[in-house]
Protein backbone atom coordinates (compact mmCIF):
# COMPACT_ATOMS: atom_id res chain seq x y z
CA UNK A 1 0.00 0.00 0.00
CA UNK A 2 2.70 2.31 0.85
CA UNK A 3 4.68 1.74 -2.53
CA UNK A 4 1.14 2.72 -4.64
CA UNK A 5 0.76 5.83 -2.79
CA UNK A 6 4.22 6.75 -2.90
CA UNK A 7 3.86 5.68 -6.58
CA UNK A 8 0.83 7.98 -7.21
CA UNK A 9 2.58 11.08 -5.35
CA UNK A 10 6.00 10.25 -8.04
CA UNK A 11 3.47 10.35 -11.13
CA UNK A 12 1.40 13.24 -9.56
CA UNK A 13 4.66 15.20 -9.53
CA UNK A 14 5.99 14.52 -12.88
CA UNK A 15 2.74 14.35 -14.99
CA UNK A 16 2.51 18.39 -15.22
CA UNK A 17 6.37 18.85 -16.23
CA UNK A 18 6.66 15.87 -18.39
CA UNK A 19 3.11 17.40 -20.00
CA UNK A 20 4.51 21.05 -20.75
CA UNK A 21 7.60 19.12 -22.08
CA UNK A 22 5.53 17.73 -24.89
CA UNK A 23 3.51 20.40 -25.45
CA UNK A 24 6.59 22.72 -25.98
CA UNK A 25 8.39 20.13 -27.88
CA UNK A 26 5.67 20.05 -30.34
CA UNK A 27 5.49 24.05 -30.71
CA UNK A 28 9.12 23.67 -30.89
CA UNK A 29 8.45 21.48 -34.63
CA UNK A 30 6.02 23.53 -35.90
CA UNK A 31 7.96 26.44 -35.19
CA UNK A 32 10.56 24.83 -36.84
CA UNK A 33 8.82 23.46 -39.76
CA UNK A 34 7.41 27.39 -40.04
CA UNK A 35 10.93 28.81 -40.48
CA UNK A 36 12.28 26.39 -43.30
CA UNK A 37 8.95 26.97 -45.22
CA UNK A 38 9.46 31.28 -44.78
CA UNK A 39 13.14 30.12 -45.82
CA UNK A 40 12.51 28.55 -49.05
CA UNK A 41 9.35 31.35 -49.79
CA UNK A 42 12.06 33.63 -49.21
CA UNK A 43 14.88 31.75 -51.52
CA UNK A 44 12.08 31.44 -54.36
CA UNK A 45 11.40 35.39 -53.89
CA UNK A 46 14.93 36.16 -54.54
CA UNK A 47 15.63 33.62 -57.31
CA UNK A 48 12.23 35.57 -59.10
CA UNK A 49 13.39 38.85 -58.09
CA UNK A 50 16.70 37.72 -59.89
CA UNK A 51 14.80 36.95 -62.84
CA UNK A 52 13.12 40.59 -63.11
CA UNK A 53 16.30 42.15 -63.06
CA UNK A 54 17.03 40.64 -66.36
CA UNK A 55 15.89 43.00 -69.43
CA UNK A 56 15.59 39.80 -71.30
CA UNK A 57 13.04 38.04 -69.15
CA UNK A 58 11.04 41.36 -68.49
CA UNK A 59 10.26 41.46 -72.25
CA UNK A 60 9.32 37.81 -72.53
CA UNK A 61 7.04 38.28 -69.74
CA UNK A 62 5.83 41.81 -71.95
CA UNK A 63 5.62 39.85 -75.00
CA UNK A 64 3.63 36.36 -73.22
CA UNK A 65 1.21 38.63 -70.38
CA UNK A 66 0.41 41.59 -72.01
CA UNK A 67 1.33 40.97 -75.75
CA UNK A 68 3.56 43.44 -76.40
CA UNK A 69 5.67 43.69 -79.32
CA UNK A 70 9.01 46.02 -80.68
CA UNK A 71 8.30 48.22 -83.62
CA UNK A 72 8.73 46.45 -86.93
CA UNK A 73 7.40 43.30 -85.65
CA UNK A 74 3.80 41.94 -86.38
CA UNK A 75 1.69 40.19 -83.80
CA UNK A 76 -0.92 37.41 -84.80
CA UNK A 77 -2.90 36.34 -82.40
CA UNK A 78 -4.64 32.22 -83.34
CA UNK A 79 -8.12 31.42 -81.67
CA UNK A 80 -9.68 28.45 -81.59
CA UNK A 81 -12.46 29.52 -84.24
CA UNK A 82 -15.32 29.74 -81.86
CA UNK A 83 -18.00 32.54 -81.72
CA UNK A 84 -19.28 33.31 -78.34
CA UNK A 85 -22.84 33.67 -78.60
CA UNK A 86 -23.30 37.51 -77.94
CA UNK A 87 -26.46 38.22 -75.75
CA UNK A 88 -28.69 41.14 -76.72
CA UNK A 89 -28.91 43.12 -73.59
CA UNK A 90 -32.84 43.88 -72.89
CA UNK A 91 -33.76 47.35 -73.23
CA UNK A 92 -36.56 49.20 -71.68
CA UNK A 93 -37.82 52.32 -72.62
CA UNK A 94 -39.43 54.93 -71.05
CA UNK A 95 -42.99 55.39 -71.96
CA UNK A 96 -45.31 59.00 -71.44
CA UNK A 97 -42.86 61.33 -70.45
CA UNK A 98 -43.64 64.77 -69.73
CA UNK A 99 -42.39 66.90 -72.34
CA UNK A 100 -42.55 70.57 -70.83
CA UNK A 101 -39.52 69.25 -68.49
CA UNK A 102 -35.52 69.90 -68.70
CA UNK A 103 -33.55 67.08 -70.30
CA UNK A 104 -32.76 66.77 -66.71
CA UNK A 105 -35.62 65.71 -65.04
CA UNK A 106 -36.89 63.77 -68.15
CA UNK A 107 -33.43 62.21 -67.81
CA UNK A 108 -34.31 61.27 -64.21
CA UNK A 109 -38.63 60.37 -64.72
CA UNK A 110 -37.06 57.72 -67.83
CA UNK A 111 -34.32 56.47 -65.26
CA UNK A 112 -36.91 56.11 -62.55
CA UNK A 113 -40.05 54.53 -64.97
CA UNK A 114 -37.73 51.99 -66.36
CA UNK A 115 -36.16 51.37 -63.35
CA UNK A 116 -39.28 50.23 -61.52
């Protein structure tokens, strides 16, 4: 009986410490797993910032993005050969409008009719 309780008052001791231990060990890893990822978003960052400073790869990025081109030189552009069907937008128009009015407010009854 004696060795149990002096058993139980050992583990009682010990659980708390061994438990903030683990817990920091583990924070420890993730902290540690954080860093190496900022490390190699950082090394990518550089190895693309690299890249801009090149006038070479800033106009192949000009010519591919926003298809620029150098004077004297002709751009084609290929499609696919499909239409996109083109939606007629519905109109409405403004029916018995005063016409002793400004432009101004007949502007504003034709916004307000159709708008209803």
């Amino acid at each position: 009986m004696t060795f149990a309780v002096v058993l139980f008052l050992l583990a009682w001791t010990i659980a708390p410490p061994a438990q903030r231990y683990f817990v920091q060990r583990a924070q420890i890893s993730a902290l540690k797993a954080q860093v190496s990822a900022n490390n190699q978003a950082l090394a990518d960052a550089a190895r693309e910032l690299e890249m801009w400073r090149d006038p070479e790869y800033i106009k192949s990025q000009a010519r591919e993005r926003l298809h620029f081109i150098l004077p004297g030189e002709r751009q084609y552009i290929v499609t696919d050969g499909t239409t996109l069907a083109v939606q007629s937008p519905t109109t409405a128009i403004a029916k018995d409008l005063p016409s002793g009015l400004p432009w101004y407010n007949r502007l504003i009854a034709s916004i307000t009719e159709t708008g209803s």
